[in-house]
Protein backbone atom coordinates (compact mmCIF):
# COMPACT_ATOMS: atom_id res chain seq x y z
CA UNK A 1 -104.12 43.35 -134.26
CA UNK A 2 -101.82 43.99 -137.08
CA UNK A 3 -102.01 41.42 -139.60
CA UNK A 4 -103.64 38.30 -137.55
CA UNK A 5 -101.11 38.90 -135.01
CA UNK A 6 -101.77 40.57 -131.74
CA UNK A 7 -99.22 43.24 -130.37
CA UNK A 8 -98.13 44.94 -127.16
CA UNK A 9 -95.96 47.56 -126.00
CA UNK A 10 -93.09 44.98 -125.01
CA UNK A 11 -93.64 43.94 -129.29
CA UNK A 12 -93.62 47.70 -130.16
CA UNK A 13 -90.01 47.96 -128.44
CA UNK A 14 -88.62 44.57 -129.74
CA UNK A 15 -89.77 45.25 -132.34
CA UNK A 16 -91.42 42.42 -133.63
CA UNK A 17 -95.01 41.61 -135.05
CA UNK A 18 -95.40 45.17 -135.80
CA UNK A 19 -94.55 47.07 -138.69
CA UNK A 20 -93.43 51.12 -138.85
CA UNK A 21 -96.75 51.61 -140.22
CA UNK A 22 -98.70 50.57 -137.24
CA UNK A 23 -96.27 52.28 -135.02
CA UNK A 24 -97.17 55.02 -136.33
CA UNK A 25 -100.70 54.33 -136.13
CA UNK A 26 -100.07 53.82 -132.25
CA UNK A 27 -98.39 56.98 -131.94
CA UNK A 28 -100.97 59.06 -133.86
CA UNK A 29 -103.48 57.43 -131.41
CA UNK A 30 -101.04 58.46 -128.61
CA UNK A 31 -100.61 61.48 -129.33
CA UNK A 32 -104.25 62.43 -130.23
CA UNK A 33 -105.37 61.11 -126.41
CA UNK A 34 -102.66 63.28 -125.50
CA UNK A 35 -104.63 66.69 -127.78
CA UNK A 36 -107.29 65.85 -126.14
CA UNK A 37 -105.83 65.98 -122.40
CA UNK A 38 -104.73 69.02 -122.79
CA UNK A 39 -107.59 70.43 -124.77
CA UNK A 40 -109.17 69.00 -121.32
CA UNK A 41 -107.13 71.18 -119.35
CA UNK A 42 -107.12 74.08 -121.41
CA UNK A 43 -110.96 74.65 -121.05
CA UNK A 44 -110.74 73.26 -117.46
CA UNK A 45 -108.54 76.13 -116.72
CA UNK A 46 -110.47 78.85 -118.88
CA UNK A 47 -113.73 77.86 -116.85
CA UNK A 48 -112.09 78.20 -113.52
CA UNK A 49 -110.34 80.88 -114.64
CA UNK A 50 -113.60 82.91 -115.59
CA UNK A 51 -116.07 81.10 -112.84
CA UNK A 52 -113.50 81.82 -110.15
CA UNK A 53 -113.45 85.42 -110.22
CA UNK A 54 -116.59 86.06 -110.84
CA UNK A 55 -117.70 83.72 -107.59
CA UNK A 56 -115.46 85.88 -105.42
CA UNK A 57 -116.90 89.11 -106.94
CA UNK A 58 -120.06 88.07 -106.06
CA UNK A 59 -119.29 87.21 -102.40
CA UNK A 60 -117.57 90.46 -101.88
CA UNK A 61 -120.64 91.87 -103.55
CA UNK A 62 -122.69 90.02 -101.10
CA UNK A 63 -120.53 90.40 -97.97
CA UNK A 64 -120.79 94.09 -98.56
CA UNK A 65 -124.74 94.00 -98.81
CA UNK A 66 -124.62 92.08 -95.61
CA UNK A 67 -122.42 94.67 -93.57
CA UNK A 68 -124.24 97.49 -95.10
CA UNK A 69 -127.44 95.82 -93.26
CA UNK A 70 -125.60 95.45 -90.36
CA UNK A 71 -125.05 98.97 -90.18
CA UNK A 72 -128.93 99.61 -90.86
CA UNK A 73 -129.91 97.21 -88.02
CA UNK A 74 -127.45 98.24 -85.46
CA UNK A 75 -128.20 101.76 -86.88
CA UNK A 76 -132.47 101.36 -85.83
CA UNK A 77 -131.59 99.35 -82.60
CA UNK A 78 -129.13 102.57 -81.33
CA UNK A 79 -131.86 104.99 -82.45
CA UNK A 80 -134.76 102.93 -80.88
CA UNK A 81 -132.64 102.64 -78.00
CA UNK A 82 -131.79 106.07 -77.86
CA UNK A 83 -135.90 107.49 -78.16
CA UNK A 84 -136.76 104.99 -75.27
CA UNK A 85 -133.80 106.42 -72.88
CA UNK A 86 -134.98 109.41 -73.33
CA UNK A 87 -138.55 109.09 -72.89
CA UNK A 88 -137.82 107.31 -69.82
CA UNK A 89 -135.70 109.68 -68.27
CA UNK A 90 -138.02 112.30 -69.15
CA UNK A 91 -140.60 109.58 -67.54
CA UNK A 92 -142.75 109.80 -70.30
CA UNK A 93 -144.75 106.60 -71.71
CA UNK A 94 -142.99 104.12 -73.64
CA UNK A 95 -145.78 101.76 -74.32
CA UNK A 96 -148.40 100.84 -76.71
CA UNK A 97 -148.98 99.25 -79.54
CA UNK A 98 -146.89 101.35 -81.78
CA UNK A 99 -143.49 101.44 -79.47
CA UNK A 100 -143.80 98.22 -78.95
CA UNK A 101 -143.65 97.30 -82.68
CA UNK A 102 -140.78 99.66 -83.19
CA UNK A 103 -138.93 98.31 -80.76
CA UNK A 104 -139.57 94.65 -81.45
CA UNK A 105 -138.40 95.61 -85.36
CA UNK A 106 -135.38 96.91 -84.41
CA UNK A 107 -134.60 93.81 -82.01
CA UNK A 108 -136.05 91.65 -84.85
CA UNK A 109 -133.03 93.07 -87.39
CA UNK A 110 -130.26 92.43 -84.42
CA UNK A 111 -131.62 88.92 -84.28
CA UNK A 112 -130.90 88.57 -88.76
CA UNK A 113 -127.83 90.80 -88.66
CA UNK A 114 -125.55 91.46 -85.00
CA UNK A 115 -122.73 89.02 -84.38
CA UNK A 116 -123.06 86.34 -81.76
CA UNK A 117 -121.38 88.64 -79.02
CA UNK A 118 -123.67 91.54 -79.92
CA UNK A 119 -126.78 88.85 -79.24
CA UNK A 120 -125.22 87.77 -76.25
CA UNK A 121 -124.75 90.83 -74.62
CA UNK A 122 -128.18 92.50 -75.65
CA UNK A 123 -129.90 88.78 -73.94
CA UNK A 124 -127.64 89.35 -71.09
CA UNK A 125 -128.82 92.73 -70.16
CA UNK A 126 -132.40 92.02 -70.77
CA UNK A 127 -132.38 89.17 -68.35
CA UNK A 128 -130.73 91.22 -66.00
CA UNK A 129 -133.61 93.91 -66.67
CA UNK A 130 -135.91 91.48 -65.90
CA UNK A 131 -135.35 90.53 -62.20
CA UNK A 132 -136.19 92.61 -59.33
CA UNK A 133 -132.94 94.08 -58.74
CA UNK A 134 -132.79 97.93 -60.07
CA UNK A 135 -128.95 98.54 -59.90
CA UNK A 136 -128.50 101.10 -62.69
CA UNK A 137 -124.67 100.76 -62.51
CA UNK A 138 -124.94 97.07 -63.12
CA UNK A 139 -127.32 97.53 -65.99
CA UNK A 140 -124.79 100.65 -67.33
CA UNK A 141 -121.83 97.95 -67.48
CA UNK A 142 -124.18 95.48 -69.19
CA UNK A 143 -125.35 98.23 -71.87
CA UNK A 144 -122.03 99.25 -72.44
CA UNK A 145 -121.15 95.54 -73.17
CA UNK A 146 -123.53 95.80 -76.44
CA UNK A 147 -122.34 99.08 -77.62
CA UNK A 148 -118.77 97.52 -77.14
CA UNK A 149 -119.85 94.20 -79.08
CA UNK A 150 -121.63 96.06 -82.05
CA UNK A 151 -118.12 98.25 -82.42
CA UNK A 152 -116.05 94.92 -82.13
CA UNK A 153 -118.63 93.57 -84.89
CA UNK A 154 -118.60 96.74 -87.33
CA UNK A 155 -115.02 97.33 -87.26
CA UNK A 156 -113.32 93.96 -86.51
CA UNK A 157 -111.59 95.17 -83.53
CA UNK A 158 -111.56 97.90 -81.23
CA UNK A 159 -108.60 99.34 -78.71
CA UNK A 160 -112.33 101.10 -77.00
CA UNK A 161 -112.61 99.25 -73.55
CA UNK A 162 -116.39 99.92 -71.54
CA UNK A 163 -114.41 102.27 -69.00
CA UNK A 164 -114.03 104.43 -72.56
CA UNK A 165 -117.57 104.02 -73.09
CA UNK A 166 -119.12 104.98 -69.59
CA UNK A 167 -119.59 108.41 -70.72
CA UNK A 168 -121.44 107.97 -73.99
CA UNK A 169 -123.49 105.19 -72.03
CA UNK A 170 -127.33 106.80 -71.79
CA UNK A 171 -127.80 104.83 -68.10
CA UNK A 172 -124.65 106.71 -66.82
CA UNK A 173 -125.33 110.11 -68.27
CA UNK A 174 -127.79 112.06 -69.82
């Protein structure tokens, strides 16, 4: 209210009821919501502009820790893997309480750290493993499916098909 009288925007631009003084009033007021906006925005933009890249560094930083683990995991699984192949084809004993744990580790790390397809194809040779039927050139192809899988998982993609890997496969060769 400027002097009793009340005033409006449509009064500011007739010009009527208000004098220059409380024009400029208005416009001071105006212009200090205005400051304060863009203050606003200012630190709005200096917080995402600081938060921001620090968030992504630390998701690189953790994506890295994660494939690093991956390695480890799929690293213990091929060796475990490896040690039981060859005590089997050298039929020597690979029970007890100790191989046992070792292996159940190593399966225990696939289970935190291999990709979906990696899981899929180690459950789908173990099943097959577990029936009656002993067809080592089935169980080669289903092996050879998880070594496949873990590359597809550690490097994204692979040009490697399992014909490539039939050599390098333990059940295949020695």
């Amino acid at each position: 209210m400027a002097g009793g009288k009340k005033f409006t925007l449509q009064s500011i631009r007739k010009g009527t009821n208000v004098s220059s003084l409380s024009i400029g009033l208005i416009l001071a007021r105006f212009a200090q919501r205005g400051l304060l906006v863009i203050e606003i925005i200012v630190a709005l933009i200096a917080v995402f502009g600081a938060v921001l890249p620090y968030l992504l560094q630390k998701n690189k930083e953790l994506n890295l820790k994660i494939a690093e683990q991956k390695r480890e995991a799929y690293a213990s699984f091929l060796k475990n893997f490896t040690e039981i192949a060859v005590a089997v084809m050298h039929d020597e004993d690979v029970s007890g309480k100790d191989a046992d744990m070792e292996r159940m580790l190593a399966r225990d790390q696939l289970l935190l750290y291999a990709s979906d397809d990696v899981i899929k194809a180690y459950d789908a040779w173990v099943r097959y493993a577990d029936t009656e039927k002993r067809d080592f050139d089935e169980e080669g192809k289903l092996v050879s499916l998880i070594f496949l899988a873990i590359r597809k998982d550690l490097l994204g993609k692979t040009k490697v098909t399992t014909e490539h890997l039939d050599n390098l496969n333990p059940f295949n060769r020695g």
